[in-house]
C-alpha atoms as a PDB file:
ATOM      1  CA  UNK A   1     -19.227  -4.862  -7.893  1.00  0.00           C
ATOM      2  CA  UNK A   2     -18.469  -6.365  -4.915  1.00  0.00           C
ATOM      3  CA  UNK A   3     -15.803  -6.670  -1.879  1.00  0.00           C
ATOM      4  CA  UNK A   4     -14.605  -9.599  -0.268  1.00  0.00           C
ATOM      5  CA  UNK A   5     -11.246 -10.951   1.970  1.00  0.00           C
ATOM      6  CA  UNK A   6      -8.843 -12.632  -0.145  1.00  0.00           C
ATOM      7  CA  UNK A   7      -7.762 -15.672  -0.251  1.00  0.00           C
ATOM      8  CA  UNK A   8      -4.351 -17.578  -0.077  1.00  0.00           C
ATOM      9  CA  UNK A   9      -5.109 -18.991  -3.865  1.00  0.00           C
ATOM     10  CA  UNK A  10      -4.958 -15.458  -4.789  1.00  0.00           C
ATOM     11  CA  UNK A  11      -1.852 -13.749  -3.695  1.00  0.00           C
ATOM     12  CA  UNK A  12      -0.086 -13.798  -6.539  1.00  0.00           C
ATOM     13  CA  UNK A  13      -2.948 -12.562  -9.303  1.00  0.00           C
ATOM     14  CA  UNK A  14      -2.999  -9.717  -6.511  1.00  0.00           C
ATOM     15  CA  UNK A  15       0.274  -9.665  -6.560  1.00  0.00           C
ATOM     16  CA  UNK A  16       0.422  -8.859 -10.526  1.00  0.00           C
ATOM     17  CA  UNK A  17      -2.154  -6.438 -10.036  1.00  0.00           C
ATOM     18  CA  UNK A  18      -0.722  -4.165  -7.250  1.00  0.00           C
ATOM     19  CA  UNK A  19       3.020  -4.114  -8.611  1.00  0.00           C
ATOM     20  CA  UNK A  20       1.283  -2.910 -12.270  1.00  0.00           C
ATOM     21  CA  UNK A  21      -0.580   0.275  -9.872  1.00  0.00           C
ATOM     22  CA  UNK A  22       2.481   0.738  -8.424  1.00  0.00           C
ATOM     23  CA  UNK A  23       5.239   0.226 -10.558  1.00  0.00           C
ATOM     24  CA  UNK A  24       5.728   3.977 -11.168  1.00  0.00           C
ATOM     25  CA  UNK A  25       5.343   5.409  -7.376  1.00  0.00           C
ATOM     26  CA  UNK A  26       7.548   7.704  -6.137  1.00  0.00           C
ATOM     27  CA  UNK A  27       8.165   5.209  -2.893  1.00  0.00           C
ATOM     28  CA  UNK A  28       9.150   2.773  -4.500  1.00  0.00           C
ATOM     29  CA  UNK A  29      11.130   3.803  -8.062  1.00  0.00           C
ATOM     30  CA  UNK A  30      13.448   5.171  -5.486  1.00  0.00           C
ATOM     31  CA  UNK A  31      14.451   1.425  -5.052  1.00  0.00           C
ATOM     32  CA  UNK A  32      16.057   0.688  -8.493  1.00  0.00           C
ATOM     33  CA  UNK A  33      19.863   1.558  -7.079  1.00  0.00           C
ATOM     34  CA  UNK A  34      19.613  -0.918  -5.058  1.00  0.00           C
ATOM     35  CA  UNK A  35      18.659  -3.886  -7.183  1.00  0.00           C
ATOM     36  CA  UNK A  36      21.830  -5.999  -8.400  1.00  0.00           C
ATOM     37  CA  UNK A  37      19.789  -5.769 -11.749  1.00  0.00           C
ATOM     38  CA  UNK A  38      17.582  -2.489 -12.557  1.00  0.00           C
ATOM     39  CA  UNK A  39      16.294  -3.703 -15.331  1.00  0.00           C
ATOM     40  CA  UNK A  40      14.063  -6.452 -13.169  1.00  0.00           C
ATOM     41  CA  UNK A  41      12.675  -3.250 -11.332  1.00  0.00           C
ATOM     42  CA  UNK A  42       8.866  -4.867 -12.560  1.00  0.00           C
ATOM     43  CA  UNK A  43       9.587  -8.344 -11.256  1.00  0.00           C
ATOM     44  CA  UNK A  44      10.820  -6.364  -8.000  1.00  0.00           C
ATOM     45  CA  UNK A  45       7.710  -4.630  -7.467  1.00  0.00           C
ATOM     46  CA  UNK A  46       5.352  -7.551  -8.300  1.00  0.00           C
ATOM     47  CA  UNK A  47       7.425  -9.646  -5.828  1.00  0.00           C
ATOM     48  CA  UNK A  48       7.235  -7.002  -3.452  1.00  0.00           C
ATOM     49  CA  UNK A  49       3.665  -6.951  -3.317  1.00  0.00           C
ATOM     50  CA  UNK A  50       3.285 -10.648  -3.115  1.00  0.00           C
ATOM     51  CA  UNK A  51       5.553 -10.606  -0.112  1.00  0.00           C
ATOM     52  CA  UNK A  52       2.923  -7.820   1.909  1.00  0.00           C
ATOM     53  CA  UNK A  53      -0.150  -9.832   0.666  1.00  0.00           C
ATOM     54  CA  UNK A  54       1.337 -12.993   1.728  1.00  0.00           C
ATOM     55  CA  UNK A  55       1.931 -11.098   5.445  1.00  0.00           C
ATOM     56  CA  UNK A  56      -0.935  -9.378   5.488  1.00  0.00           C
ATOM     57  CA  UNK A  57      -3.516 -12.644   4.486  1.00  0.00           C
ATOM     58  CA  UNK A  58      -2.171 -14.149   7.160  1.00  0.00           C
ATOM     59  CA  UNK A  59      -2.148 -11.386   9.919  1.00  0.00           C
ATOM     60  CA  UNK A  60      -4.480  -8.481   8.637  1.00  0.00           C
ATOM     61  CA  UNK A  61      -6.952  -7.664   6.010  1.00  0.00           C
ATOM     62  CA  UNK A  62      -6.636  -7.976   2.044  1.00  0.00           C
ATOM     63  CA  UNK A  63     -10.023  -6.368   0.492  1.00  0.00           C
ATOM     64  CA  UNK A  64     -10.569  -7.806  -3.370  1.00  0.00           C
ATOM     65  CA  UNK A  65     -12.722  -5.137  -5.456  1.00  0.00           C
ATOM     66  CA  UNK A  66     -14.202  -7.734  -8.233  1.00  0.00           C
ATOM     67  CA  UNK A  67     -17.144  -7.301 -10.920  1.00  0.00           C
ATOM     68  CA  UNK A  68     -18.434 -10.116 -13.293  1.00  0.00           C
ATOM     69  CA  UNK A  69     -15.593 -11.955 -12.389  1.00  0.00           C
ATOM     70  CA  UNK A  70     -12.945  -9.825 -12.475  1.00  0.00           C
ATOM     71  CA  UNK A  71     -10.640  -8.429 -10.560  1.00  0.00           C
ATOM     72  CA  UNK A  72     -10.008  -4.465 -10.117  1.00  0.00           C
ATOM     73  CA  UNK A  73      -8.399  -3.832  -6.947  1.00  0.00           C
ATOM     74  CA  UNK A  74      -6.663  -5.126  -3.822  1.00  0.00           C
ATOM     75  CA  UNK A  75      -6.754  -3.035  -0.749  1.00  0.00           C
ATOM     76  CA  UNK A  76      -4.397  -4.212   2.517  1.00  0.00           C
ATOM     77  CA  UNK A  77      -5.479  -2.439   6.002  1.00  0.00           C
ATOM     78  CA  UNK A  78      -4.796  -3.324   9.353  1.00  0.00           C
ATOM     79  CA  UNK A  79      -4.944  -2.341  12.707  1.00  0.00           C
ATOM     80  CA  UNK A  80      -1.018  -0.879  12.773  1.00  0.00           C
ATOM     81  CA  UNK A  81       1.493  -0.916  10.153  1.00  0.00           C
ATOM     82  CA  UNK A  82       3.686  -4.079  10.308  1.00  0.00           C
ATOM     83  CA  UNK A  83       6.970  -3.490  11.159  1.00  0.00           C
ATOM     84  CA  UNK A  84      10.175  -4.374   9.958  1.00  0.00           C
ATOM     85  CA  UNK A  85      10.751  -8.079  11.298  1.00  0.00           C
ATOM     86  CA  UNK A  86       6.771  -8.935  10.316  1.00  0.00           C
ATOM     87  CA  UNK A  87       8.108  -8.138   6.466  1.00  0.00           C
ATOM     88  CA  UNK A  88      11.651  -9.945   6.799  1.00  0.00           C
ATOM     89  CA  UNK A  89       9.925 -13.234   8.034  1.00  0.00           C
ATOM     90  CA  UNK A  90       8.971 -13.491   4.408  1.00  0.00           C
ATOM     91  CA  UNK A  91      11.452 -11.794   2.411  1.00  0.00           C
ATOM     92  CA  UNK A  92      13.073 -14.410   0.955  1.00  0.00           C
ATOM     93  CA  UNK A  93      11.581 -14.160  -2.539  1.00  0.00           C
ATOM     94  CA  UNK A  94      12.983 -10.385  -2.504  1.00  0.00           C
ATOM     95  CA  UNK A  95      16.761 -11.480  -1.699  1.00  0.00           C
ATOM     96  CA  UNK A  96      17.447 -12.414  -5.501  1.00  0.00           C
ATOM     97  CA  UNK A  97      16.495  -8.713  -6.458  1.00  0.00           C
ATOM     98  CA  UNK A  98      18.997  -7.244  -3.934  1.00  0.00           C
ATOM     99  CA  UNK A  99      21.338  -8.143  -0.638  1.00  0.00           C
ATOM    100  CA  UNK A 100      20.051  -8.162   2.407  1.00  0.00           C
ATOM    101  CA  UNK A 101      21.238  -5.579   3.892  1.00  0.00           C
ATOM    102  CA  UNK A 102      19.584  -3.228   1.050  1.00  0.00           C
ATOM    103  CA  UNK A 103      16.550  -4.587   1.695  1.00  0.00           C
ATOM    104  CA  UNK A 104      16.804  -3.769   5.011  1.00  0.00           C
ATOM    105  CA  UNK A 105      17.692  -0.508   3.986  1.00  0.00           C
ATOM    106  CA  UNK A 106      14.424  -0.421   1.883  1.00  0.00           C
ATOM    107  CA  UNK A 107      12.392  -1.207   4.702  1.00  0.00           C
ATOM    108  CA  UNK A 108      13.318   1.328   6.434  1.00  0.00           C
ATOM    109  CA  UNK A 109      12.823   3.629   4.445  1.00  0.00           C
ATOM    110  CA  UNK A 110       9.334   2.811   3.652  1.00  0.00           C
ATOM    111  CA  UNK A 111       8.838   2.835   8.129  1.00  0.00           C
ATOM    112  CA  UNK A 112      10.394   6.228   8.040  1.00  0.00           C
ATOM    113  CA  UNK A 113       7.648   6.991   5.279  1.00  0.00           C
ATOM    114  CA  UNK A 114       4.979   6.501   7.990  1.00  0.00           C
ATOM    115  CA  UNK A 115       6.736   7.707  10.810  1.00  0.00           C
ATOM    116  CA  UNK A 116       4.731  11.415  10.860  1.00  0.00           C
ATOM    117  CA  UNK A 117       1.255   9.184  10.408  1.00  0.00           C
ATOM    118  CA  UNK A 118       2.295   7.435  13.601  1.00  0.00           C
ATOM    119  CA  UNK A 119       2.599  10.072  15.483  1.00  0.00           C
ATOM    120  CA  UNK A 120       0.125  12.528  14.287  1.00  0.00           C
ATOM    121  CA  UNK A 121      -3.558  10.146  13.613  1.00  0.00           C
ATOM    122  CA  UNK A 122      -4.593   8.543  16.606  1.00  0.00           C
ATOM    123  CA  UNK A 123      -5.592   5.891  14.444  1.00  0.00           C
ATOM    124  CA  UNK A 124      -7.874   2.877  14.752  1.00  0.00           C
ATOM    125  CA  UNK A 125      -7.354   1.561  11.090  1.00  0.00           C
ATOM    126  CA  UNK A 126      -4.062   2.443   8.942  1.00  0.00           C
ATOM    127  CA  UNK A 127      -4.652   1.568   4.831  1.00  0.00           C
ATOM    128  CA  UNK A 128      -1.017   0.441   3.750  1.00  0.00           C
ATOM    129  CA  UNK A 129      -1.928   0.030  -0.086  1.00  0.00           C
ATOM    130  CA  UNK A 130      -5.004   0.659  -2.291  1.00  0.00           C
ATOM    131  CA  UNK A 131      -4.540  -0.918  -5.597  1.00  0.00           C
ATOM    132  CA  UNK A 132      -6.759  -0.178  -8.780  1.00  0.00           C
ATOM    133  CA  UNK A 133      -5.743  -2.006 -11.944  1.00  0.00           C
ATOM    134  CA  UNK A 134      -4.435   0.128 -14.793  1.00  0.00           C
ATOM    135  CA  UNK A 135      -6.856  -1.117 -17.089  1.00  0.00           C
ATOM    136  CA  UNK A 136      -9.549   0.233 -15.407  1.00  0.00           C
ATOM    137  CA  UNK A 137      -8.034   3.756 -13.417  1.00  0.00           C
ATOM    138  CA  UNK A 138      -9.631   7.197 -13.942  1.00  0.00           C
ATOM    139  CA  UNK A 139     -13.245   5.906 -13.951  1.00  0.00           C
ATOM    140  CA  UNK A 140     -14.154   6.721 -10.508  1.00  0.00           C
ATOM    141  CA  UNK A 141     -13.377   2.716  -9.420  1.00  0.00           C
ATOM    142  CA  UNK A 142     -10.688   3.942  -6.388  1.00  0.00           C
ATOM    143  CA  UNK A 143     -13.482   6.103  -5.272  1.00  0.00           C
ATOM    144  CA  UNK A 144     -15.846   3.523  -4.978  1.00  0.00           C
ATOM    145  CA  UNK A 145     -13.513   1.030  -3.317  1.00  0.00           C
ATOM    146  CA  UNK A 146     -12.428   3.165  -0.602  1.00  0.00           C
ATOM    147  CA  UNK A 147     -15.790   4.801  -0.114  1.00  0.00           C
ATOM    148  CA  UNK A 148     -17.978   1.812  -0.104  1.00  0.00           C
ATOM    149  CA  UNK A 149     -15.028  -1.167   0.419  1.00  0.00           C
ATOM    150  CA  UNK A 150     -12.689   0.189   2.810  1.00  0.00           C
ATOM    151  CA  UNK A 151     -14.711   2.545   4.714  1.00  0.00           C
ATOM    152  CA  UNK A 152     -17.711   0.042   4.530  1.00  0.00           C
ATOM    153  CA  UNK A 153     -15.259  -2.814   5.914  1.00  0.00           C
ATOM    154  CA  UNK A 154     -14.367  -0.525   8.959  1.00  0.00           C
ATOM    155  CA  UNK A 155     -18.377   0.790   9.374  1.00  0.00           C
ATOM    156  CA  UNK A 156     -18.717  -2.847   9.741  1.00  0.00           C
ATOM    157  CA  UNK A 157     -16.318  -3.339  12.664  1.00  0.00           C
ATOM    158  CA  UNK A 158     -17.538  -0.633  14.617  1.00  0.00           C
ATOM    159  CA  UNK A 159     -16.190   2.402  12.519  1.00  0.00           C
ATOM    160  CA  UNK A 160     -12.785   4.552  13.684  1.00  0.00           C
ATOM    161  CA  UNK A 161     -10.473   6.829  12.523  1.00  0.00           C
ATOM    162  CA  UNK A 162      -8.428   5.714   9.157  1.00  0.00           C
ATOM    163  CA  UNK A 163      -5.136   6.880   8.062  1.00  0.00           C
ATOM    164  CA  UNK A 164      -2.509   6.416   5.466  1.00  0.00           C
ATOM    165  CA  UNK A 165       0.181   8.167   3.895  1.00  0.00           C
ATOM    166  CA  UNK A 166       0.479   8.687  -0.272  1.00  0.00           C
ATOM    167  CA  UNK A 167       3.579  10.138  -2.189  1.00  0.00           C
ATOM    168  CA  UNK A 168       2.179  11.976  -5.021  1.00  0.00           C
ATOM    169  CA  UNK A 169       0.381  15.123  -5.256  1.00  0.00           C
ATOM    170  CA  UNK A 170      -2.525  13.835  -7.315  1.00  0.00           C
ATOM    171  CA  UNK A 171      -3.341  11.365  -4.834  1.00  0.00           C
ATOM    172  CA  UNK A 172      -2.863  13.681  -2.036  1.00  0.00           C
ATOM    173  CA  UNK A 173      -5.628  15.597  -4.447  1.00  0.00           C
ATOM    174  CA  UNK A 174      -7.796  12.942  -4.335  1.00  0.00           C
ATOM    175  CA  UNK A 175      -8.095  11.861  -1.407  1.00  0.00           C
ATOM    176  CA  UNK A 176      -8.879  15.449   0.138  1.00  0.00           C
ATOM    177  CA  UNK A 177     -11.379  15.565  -2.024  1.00  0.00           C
ATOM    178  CA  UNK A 178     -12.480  11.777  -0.930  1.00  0.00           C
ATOM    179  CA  UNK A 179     -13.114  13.689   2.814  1.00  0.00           C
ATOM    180  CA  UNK A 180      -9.660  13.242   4.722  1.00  0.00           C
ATOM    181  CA  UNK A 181      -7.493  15.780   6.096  1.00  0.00           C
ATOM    182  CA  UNK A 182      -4.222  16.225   5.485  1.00  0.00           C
ATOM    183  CA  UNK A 183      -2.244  15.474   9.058  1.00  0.00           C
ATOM    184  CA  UNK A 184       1.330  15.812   8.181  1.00  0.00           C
ATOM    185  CA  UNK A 185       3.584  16.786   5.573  1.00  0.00           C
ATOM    186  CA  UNK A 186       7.659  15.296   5.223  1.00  0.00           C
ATOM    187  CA  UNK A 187       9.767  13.663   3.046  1.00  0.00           C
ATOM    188  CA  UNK A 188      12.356  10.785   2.805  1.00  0.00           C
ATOM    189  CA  UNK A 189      15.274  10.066   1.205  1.00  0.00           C
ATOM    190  CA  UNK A 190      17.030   6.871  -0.343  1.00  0.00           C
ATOM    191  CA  UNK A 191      20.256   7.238  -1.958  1.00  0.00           C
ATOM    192  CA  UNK A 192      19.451  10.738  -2.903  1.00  0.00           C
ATOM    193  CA  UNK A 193      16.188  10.429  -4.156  1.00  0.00           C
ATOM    194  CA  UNK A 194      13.634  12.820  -2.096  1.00  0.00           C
ATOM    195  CA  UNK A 195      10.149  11.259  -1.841  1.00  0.00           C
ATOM    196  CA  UNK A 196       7.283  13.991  -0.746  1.00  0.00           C
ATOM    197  CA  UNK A 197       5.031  12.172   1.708  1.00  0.00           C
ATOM    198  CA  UNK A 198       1.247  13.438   2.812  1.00  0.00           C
ATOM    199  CA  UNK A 199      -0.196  12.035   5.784  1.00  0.00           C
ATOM    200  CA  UNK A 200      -4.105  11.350   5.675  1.00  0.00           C
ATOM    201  CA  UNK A 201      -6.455  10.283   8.314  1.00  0.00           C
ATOM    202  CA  UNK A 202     -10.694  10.492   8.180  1.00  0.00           C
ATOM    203  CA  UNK A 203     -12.991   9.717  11.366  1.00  0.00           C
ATOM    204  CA  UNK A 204     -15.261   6.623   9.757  1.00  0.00           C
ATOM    205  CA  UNK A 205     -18.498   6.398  11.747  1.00  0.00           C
END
């Protein structure tokens, strides 16, 4: 196995890949009101994903886990979380899922989502999405992408503190285990639906 920056010509296979990780996550199954067609919640997500690769190839980092060929995860970190306008710039794919001002709405609720992160972690490195293909979860591959990926990546650039939020418990499970402490604990709401956040961070030296 090996880890490498992705490429433009990639985007949207990592785009397939993330929205199948994340099609059931609490953050973003809260979105389905707001689609002008629920049923296209998959397309949503996959889009979704291809829109924050897309920004974050171009500005940040996108980590590709491959072996033999294949890939098994997509990891996006950066320096700070983008904000709002960084996303909109490229929203337009998004726009037939829902109108603007819903997405907006989304947005915003995903910034409010790291809004205890921001001001809790004095953090050098924040991990906005760690992706492991279905096909291959629950064999110990996340592990090994953020231990030796990730935190390899930022030993590289001269180490720092990492943090990230996640919205279920057994990811909050895991990655305590994994070494980080637990900075924060909130939740947010969209149209009713309450989304339990945990806020992470883990001095990489």
């Amino acid at each position: 196995m090996h880890v490498y920056s992705a490429r433009e010509d990639q985007v949207d296979k990592l785009a397939d890949l993330a929205g199948a990780a994340f099609e059931n996550y609490p953050l973003h199954t809260a979105v389905k009101g707001l689609l002008a067609e629920p049923e296209k919640f998959s397309d949503w997500i996959r889009d979704l994903h291809g829109v924050m690769i897309r920004v974050f190839v171009r500005y940040h980092t996108v980590l590709v886990l491959e072996d033999q060929g294949k890939i098994l995860g997509v990891a996006l970190l950066n320096r700070r979380p983008p904000g709002l306008l960084e996303y909109l710039r490229y929203c337009r794919p998004l726009l037939g899922y829902m109108r603007f001002d819903r997405l907006v709405r989304f947005f915003s609720f995903t910034e409010a989502a790291d809004s205890v992160v921001r001001k809790a972690s004095d953090f050098q490195w924040f991990l906005t999405v760690i992706a492991v293909d279905p096909e291959f979860q629950h064999r110990g591959i996340g592990k090994l992408f953020l231990e030796r990926g990730i935190e390899g990546y930022i030993r590289s650039h001269g180490g720092g503190c990492l943090a990230f939020i996640t919205c279920t418990p057994r990811n909050a499970q895991f990655y305590s285990s994994a070494g980080y402490r637990i900075v924060g604990e909130h939740s947010v709401s969209l149209d009713g639906n309450d989304v339990p956040v945990w806020s992470f961070e883990k001095v990489i030296v």
